[in-house]
PDB file of N, CA and C in Angstrom:
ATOM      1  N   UNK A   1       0.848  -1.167   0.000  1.00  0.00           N
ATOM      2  CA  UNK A   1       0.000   0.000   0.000  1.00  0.00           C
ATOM      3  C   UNK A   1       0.894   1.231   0.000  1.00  0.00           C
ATOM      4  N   UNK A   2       0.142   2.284  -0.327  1.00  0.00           N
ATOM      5  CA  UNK A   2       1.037   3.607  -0.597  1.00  0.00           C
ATOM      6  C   UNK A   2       0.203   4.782  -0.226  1.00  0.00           C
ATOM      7  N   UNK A   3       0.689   5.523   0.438  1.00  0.00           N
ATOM      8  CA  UNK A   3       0.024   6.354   1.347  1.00  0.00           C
ATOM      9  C   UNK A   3       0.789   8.096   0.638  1.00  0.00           C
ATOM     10  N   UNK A   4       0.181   8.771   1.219  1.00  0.00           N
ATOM     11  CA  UNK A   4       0.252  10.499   0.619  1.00  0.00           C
ATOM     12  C   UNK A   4       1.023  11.033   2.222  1.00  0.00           C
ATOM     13  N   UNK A   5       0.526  10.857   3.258  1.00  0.00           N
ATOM     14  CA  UNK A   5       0.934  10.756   4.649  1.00  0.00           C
ATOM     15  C   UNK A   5       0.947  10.141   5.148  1.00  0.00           C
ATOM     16  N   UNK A   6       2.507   9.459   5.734  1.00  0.00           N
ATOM     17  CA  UNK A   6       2.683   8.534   6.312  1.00  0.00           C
ATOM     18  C   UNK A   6       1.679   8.635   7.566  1.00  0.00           C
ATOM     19  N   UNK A   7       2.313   9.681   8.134  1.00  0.00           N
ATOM     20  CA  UNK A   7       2.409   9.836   9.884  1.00  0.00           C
ATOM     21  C   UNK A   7       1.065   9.541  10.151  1.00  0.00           C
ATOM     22  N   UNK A   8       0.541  10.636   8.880  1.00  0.00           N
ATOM     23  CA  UNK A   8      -1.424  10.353   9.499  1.00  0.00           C
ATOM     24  C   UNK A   8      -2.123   9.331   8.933  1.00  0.00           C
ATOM     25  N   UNK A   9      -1.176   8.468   8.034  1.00  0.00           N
ATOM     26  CA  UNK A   9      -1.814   7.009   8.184  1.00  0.00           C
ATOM     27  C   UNK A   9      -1.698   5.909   9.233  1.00  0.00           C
ATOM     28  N   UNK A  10      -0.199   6.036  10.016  1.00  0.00           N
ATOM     29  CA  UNK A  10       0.028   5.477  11.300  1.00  0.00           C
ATOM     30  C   UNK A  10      -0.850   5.882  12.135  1.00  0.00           C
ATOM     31  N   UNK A  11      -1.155   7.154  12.752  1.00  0.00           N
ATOM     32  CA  UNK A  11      -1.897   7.586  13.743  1.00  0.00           C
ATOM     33  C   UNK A  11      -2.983   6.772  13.184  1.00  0.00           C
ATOM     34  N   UNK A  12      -3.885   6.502  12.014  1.00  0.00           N
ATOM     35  CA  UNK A  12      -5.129   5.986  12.034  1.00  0.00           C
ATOM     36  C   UNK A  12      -4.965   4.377  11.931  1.00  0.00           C
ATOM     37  N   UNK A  13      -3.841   4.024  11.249  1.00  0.00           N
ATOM     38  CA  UNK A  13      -3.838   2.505  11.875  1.00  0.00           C
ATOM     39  C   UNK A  13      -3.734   2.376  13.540  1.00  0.00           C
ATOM     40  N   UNK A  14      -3.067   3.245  14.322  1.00  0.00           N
ATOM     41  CA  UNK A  14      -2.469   2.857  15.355  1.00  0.00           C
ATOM     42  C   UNK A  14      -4.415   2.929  16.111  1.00  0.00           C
ATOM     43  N   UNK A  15      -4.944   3.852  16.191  1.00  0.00           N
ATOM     44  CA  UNK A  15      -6.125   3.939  16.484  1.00  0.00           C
ATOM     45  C   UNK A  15      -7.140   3.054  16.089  1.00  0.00           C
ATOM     46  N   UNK A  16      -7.156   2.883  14.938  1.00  0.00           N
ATOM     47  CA  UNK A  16      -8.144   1.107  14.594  1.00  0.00           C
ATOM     48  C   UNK A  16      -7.536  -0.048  15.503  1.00  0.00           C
ATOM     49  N   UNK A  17      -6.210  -0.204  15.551  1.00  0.00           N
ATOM     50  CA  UNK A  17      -6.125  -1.304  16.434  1.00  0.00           C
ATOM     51  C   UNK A  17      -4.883  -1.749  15.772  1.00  0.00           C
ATOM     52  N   UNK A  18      -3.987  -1.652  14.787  1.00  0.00           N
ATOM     53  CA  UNK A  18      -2.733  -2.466  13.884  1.00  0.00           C
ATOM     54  C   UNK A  18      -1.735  -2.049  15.370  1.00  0.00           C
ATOM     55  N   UNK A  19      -0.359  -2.711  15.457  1.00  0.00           N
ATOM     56  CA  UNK A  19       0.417  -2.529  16.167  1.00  0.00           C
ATOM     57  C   UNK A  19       1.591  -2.663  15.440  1.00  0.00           C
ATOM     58  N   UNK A  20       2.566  -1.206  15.128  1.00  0.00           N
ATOM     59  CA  UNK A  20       4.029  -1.212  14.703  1.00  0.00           C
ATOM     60  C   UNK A  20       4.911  -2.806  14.911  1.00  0.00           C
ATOM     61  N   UNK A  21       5.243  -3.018  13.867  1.00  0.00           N
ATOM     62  CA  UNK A  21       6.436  -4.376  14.085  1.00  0.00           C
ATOM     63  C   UNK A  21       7.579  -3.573  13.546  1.00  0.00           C
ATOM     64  N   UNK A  22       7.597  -2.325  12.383  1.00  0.00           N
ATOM     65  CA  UNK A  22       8.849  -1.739  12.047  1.00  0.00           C
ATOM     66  C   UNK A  22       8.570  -0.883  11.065  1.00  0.00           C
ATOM     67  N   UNK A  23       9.348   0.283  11.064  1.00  0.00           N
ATOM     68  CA  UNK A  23       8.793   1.854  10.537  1.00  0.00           C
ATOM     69  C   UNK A  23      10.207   1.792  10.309  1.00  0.00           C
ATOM     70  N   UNK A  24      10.630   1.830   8.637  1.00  0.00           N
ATOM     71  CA  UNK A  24      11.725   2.774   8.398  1.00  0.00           C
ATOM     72  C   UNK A  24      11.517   4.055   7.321  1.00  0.00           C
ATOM     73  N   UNK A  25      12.234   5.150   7.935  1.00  0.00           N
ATOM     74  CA  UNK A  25      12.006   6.218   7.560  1.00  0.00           C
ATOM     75  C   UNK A  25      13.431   6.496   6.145  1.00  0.00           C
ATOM     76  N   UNK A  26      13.049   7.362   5.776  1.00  0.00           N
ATOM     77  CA  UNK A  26      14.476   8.213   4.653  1.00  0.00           C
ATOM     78  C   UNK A  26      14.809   8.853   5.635  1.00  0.00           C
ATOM     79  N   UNK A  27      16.393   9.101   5.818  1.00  0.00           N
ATOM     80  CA  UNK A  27      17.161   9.266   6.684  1.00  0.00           C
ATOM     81  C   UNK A  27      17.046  10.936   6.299  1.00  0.00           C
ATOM     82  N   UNK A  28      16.843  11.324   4.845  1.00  0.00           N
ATOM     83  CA  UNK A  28      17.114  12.549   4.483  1.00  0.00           C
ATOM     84  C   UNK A  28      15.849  13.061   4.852  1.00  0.00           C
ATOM     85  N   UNK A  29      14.982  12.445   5.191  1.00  0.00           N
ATOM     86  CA  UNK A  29      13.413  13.173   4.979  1.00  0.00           C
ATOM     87  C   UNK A  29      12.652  12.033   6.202  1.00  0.00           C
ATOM     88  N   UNK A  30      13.046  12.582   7.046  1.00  0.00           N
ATOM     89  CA  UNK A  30      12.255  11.389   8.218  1.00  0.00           C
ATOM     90  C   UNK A  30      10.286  11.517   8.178  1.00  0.00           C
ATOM     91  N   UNK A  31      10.214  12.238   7.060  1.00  0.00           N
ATOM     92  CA  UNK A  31       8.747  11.861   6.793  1.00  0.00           C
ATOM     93  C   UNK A  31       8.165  11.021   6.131  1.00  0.00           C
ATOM     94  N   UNK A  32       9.323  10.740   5.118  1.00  0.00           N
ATOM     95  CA  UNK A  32       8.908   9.193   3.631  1.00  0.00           C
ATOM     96  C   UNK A  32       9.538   8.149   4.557  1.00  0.00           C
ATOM     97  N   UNK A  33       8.192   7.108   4.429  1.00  0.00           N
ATOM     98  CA  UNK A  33       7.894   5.926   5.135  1.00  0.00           C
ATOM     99  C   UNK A  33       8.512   5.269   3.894  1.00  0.00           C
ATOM    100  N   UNK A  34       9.682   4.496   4.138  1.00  0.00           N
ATOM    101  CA  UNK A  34      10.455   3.873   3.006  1.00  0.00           C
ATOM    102  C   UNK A  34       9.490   2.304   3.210  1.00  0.00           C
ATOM    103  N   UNK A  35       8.952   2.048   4.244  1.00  0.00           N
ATOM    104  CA  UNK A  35       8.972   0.595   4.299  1.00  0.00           C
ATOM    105  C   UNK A  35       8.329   0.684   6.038  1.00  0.00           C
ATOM    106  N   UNK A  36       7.201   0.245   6.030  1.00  0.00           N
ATOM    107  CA  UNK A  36       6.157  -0.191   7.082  1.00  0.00           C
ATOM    108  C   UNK A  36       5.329  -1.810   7.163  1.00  0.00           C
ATOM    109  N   UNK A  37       5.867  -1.973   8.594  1.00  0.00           N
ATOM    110  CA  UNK A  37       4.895  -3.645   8.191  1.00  0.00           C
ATOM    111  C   UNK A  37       4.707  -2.998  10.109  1.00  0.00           C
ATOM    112  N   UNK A  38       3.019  -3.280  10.006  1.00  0.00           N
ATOM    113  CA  UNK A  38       2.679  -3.356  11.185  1.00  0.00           C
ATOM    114  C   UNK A  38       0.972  -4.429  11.573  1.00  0.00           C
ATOM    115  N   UNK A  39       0.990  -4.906  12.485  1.00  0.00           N
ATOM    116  CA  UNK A  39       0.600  -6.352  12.500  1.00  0.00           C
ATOM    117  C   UNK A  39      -0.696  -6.052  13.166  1.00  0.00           C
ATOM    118  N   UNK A  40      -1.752  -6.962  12.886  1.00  0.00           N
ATOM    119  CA  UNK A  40      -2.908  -6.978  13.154  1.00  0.00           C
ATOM    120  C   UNK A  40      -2.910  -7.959  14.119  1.00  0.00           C
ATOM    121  N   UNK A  41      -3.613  -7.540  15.450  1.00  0.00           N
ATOM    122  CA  UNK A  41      -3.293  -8.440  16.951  1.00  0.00           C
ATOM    123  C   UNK A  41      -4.180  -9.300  16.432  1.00  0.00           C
ATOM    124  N   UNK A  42      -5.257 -10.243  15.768  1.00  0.00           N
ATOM    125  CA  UNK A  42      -5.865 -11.407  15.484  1.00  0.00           C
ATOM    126  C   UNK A  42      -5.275 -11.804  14.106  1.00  0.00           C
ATOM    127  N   UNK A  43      -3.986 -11.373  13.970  1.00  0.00           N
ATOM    128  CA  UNK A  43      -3.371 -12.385  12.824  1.00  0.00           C
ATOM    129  C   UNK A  43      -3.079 -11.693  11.783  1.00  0.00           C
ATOM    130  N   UNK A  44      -2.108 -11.589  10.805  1.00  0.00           N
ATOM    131  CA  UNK A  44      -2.281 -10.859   9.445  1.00  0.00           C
ATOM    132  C   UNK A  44      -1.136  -9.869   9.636  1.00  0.00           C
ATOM    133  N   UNK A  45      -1.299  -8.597   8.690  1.00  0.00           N
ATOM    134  CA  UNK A  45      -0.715  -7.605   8.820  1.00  0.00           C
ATOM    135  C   UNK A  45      -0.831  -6.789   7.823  1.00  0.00           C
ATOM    136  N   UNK A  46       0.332  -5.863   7.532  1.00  0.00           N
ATOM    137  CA  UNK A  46      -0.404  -4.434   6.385  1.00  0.00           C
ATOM    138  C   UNK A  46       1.001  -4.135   5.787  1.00  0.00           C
ATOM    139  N   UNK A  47       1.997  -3.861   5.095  1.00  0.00           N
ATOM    140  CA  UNK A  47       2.956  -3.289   4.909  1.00  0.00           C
ATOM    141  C   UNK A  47       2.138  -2.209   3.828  1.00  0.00           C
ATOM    142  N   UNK A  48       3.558  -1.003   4.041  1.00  0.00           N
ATOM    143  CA  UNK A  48       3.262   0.526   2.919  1.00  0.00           C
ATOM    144  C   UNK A  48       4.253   1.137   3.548  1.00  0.00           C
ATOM    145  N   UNK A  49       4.323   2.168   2.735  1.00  0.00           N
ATOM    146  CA  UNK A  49       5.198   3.155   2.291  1.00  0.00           C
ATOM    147  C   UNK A  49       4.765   4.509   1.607  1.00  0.00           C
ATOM    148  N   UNK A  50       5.432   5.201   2.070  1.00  0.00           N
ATOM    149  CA  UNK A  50       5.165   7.089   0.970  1.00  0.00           C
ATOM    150  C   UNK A  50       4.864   6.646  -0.056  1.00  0.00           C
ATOM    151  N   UNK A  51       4.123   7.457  -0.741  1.00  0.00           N
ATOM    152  CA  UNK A  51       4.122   7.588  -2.355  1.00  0.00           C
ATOM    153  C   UNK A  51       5.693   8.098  -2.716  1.00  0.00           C
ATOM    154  N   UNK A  52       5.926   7.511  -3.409  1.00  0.00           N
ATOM    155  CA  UNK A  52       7.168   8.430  -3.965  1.00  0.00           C
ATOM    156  C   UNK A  52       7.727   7.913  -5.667  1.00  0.00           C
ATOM    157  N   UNK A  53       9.129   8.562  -6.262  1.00  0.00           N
ATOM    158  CA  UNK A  53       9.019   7.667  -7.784  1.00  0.00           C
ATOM    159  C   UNK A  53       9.483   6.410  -7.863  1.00  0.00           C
ATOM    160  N   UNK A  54      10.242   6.441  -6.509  1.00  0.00           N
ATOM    161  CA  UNK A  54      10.833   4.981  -6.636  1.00  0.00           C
ATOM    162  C   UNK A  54      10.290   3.970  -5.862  1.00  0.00           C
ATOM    163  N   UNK A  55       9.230   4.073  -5.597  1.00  0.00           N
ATOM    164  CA  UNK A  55       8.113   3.191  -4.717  1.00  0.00           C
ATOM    165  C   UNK A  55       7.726   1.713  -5.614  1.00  0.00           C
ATOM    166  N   UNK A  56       7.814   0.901  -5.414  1.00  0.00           N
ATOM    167  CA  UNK A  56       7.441  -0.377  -6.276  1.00  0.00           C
ATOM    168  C   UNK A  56       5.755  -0.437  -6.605  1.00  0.00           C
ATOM    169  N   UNK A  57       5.369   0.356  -5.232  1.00  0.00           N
ATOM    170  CA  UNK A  57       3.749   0.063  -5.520  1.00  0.00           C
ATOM    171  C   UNK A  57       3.070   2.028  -5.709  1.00  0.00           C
ATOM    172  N   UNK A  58       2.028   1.928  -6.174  1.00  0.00           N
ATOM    173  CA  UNK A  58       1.833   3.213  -6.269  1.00  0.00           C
ATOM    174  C   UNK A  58       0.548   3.237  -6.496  1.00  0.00           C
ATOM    175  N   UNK A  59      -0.515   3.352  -5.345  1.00  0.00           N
ATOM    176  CA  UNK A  59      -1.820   3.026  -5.237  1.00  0.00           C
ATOM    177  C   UNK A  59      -2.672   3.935  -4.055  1.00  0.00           C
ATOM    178  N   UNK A  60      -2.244   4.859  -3.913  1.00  0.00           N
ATOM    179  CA  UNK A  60      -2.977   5.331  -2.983  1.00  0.00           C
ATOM    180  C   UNK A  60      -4.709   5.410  -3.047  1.00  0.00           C
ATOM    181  N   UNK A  61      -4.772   5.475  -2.226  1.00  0.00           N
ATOM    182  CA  UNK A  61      -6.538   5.437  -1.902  1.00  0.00           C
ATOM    183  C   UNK A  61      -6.952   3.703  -2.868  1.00  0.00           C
ATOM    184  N   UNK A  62      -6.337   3.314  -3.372  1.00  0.00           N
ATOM    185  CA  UNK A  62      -6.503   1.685  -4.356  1.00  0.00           C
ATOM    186  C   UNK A  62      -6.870   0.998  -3.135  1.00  0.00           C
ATOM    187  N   UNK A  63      -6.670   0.392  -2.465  1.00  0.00           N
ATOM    188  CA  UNK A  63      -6.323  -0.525  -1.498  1.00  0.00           C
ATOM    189  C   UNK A  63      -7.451  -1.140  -0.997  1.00  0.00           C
ATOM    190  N   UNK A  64      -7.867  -2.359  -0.384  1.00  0.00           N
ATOM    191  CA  UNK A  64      -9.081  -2.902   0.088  1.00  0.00           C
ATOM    192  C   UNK A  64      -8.334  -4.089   1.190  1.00  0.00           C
ATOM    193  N   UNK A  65      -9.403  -4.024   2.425  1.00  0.00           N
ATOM    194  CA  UNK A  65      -9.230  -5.298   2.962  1.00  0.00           C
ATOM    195  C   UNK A  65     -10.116  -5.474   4.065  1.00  0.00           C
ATOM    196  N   UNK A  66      -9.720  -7.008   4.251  1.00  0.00           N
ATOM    197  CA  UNK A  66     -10.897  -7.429   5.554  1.00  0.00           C
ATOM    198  C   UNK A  66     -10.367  -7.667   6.840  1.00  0.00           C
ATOM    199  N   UNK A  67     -10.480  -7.133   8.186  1.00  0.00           N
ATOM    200  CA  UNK A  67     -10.092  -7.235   9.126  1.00  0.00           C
ATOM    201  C   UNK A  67     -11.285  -8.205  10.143  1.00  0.00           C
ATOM    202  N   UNK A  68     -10.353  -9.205  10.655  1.00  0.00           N
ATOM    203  CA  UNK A  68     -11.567  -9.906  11.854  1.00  0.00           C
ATOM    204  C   UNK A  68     -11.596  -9.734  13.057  1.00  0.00           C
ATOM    205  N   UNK A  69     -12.610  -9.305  13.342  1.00  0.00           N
ATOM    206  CA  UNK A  69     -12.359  -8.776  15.060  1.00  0.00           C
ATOM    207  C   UNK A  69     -13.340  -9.156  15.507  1.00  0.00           C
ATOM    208  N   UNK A  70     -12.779  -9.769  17.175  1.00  0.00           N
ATOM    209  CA  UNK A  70     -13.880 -10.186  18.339  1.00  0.00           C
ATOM    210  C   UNK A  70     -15.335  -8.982  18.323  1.00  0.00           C
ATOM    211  N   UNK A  71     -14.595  -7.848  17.965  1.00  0.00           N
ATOM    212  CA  UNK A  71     -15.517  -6.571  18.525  1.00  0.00           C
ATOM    213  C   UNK A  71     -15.571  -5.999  17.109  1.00  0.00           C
ATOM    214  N   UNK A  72     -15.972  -6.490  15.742  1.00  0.00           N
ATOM    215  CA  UNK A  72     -15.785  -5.384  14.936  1.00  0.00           C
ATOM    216  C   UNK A  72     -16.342  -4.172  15.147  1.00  0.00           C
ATOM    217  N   UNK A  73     -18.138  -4.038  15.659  1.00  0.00           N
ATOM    218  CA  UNK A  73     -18.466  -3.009  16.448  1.00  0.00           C
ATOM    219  C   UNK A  73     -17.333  -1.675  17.250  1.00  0.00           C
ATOM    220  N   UNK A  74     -16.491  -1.845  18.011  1.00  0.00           N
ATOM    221  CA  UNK A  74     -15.778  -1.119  18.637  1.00  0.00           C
ATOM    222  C   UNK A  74     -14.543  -0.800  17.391  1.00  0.00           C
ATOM    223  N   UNK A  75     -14.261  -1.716  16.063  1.00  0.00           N
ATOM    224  CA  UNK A  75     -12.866  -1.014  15.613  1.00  0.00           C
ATOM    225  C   UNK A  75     -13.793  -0.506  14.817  1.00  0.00           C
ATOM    226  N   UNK A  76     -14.891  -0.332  14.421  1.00  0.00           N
ATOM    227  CA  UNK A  76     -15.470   0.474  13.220  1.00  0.00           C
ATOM    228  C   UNK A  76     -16.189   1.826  13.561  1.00  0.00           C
ATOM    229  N   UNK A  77     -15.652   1.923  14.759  1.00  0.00           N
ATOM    230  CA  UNK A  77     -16.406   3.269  15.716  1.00  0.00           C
ATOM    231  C   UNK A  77     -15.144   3.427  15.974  1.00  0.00           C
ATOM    232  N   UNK A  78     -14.203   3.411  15.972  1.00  0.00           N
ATOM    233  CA  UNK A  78     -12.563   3.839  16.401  1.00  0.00           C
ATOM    234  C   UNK A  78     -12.189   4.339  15.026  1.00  0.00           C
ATOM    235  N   UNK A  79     -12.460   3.697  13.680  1.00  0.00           N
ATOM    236  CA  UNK A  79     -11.821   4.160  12.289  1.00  0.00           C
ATOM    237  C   UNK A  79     -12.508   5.574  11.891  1.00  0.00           C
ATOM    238  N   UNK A  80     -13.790   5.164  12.328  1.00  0.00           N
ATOM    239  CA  UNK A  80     -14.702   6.731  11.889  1.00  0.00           C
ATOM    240  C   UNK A  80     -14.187   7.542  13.034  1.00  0.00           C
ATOM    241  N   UNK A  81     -14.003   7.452  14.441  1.00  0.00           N
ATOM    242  CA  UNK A  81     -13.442   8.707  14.802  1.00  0.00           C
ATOM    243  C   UNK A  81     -12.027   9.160  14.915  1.00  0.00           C
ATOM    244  N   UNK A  82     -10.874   8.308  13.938  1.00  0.00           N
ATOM    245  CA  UNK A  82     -10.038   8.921  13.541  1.00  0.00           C
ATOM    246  C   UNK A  82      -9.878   9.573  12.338  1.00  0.00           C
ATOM    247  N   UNK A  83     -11.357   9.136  12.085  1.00  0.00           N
ATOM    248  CA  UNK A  83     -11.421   9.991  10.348  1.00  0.00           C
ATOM    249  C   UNK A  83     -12.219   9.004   9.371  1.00  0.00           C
ATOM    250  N   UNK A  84     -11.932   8.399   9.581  1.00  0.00           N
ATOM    251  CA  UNK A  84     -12.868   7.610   8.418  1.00  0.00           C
ATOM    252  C   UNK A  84     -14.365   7.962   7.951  1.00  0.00           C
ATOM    253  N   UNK A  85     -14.535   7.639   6.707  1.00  0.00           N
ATOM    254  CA  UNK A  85     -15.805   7.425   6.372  1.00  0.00           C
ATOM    255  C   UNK A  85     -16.590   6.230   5.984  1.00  0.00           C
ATOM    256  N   UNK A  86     -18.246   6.514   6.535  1.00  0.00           N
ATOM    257  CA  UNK A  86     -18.835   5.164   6.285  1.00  0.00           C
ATOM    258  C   UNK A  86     -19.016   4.715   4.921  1.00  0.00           C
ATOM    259  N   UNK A  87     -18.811   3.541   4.867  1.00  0.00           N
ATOM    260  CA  UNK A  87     -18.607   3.057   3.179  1.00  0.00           C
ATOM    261  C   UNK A  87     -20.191   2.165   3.166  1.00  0.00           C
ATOM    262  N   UNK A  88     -19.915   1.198   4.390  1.00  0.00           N
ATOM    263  CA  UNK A  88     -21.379   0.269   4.720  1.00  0.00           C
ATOM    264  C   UNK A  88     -21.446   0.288   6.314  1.00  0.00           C
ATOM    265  N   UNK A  89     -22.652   0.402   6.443  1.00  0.00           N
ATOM    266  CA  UNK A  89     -22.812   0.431   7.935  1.00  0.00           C
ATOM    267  C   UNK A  89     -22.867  -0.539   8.645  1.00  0.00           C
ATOM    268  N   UNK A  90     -22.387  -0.863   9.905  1.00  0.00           N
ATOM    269  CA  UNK A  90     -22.587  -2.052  10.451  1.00  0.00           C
ATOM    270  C   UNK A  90     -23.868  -3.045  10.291  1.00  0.00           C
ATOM    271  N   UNK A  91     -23.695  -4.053  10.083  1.00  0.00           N
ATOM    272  CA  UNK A  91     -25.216  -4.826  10.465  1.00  0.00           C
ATOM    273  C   UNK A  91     -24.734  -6.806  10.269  1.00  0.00           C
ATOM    274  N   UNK A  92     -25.962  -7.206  10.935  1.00  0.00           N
ATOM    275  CA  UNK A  92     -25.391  -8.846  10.931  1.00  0.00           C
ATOM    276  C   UNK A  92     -25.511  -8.946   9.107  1.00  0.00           C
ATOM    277  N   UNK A  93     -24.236 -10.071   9.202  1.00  0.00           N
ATOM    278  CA  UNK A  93     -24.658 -10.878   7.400  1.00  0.00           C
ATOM    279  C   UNK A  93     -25.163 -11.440   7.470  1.00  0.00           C
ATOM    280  N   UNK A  94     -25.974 -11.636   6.324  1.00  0.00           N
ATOM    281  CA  UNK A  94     -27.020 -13.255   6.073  1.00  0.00           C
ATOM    282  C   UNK A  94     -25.929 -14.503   5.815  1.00  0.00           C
ATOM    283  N   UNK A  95     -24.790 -14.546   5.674  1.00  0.00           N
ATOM    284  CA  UNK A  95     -23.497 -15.464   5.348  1.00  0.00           C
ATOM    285  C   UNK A  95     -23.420 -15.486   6.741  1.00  0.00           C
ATOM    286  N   UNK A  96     -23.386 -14.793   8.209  1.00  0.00           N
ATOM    287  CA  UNK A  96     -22.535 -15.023   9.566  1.00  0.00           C
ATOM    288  C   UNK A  96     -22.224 -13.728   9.399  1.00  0.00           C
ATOM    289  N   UNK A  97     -22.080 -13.631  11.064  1.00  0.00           N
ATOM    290  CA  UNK A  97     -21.563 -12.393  11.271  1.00  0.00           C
ATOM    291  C   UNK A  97     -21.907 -11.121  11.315  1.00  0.00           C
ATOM    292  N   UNK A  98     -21.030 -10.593  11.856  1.00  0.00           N
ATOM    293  CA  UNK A  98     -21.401  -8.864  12.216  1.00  0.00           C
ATOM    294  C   UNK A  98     -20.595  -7.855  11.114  1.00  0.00           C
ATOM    295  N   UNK A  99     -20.892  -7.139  10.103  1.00  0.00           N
ATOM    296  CA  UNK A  99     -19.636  -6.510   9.472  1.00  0.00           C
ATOM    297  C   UNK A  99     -19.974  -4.986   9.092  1.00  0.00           C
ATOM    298  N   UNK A 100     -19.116  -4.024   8.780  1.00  0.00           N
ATOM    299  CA  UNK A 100     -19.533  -3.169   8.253  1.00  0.00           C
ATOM    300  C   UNK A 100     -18.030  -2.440   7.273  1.00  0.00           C
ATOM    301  N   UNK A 101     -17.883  -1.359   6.775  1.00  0.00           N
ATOM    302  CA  UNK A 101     -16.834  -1.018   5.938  1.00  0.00           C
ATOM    303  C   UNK A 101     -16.867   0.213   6.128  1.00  0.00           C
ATOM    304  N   UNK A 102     -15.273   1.429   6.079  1.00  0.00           N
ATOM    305  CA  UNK A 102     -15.028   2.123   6.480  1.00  0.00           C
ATOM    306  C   UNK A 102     -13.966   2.682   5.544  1.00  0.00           C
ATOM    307  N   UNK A 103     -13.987   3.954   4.850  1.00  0.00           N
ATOM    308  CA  UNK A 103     -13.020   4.041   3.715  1.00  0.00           C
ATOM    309  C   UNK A 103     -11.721   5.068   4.490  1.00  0.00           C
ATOM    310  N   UNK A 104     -10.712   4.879   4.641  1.00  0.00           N
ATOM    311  CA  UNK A 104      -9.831   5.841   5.420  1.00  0.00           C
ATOM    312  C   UNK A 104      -9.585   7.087   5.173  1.00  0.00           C
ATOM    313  N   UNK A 105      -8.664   7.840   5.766  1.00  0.00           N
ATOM    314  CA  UNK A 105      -8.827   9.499   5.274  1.00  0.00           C
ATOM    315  C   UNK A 105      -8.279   9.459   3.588  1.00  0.00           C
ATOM    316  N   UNK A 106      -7.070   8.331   3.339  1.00  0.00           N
ATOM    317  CA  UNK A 106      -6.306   8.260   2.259  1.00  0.00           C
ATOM    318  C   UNK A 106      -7.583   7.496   0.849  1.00  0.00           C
ATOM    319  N   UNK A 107      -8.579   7.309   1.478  1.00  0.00           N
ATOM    320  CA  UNK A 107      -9.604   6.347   0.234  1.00  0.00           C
ATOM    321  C   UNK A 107      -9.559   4.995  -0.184  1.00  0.00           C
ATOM    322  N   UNK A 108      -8.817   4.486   0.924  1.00  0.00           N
ATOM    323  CA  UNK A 108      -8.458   3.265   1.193  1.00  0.00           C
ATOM    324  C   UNK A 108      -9.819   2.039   1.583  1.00  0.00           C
ATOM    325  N   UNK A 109     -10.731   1.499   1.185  1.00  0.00           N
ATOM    326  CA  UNK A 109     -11.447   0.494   1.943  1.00  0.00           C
ATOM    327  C   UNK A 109     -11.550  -0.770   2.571  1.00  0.00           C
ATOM    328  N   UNK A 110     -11.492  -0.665   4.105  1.00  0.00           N
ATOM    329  CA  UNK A 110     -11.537  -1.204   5.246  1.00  0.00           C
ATOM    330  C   UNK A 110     -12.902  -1.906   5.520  1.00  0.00           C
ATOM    331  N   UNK A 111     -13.013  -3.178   5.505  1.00  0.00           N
ATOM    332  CA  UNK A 111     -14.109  -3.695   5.673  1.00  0.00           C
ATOM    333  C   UNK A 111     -13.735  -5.113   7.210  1.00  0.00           C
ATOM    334  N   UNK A 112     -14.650  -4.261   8.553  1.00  0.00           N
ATOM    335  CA  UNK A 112     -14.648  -4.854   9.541  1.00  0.00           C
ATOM    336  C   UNK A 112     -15.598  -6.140   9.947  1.00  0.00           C
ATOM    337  N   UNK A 113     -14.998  -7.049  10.218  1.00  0.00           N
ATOM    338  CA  UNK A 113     -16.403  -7.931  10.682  1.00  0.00           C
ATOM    339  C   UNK A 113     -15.673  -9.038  11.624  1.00  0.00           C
ATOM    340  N   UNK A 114     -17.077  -9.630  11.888  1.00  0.00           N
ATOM    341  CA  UNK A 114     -16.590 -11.285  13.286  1.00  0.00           C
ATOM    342  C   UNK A 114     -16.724 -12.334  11.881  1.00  0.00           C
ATOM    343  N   UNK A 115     -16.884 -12.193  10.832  1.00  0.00           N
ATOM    344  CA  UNK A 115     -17.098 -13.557  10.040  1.00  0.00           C
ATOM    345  C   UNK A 115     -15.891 -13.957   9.520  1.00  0.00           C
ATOM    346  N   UNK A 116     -15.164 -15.117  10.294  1.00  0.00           N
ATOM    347  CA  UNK A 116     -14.028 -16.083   9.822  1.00  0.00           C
ATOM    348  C   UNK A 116     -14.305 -16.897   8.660  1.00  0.00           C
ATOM    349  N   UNK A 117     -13.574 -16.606   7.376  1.00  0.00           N
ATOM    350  CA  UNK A 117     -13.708 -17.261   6.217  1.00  0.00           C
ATOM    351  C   UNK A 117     -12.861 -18.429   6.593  1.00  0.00           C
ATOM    352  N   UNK A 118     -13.589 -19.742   6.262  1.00  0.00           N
ATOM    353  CA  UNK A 118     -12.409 -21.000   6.904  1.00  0.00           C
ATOM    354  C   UNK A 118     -12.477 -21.972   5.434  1.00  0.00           C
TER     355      UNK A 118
END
């Protein structure tokens, strides 16, 4: 993934719930996120980086994914009040589960739920 602002994409992962495993910065510009992998406490994880020209990926606001949480309720009320917007609103699925979707400040879509695909 590739982000426009690092910092204020950390602050809104760090607030949904992801937890830093490793942030390296450009030494010349301690604002370009050369390389981010930070881990989702029920498994998984996220890596990204600045937009920049020599970035391998270059997708901002592109991005989609599914996060599983005991409480999706509580991380989808944590994403909207670090900024997010509602994409789908919470409600049970007719498949299982509780889910709803949340697009980030960057236009990124985040889709929360309890339904374990097995």
């Amino acid at each position: 993934m590739s982000v426009r602002d690092a910092d204020a994409m950390i602050a809104w992962l760090s607030a949904v719930g992801f937890v830093e495993h490793a942030t390296y910065r450009d030494q010349a510009d301690p604002s370009v996120v050369v390389h981010a992998e930070w881990l989702w406490p029920g498994g998984g994880g996220l890596m990204f980086g600045s937009q920049r020209p020599d970035a391998a990926v270059d997708n901002v606001g592109g991005s989609a994914a599914y996060l599983v949480a005991d409480d999706p309720d509580a991380v989808f009320e944590a994403a909207l009040a670090a900024g997010g917007t509602v994409q789908r609103a919470m409600e049970d699925q007719d498949y299982g589960g509780r889910g709803g979707s949340v697009a980030d400040p960057e236009g990124n879509h985040w889709s929360f739920g309890s339904y374990q695909p097995s």
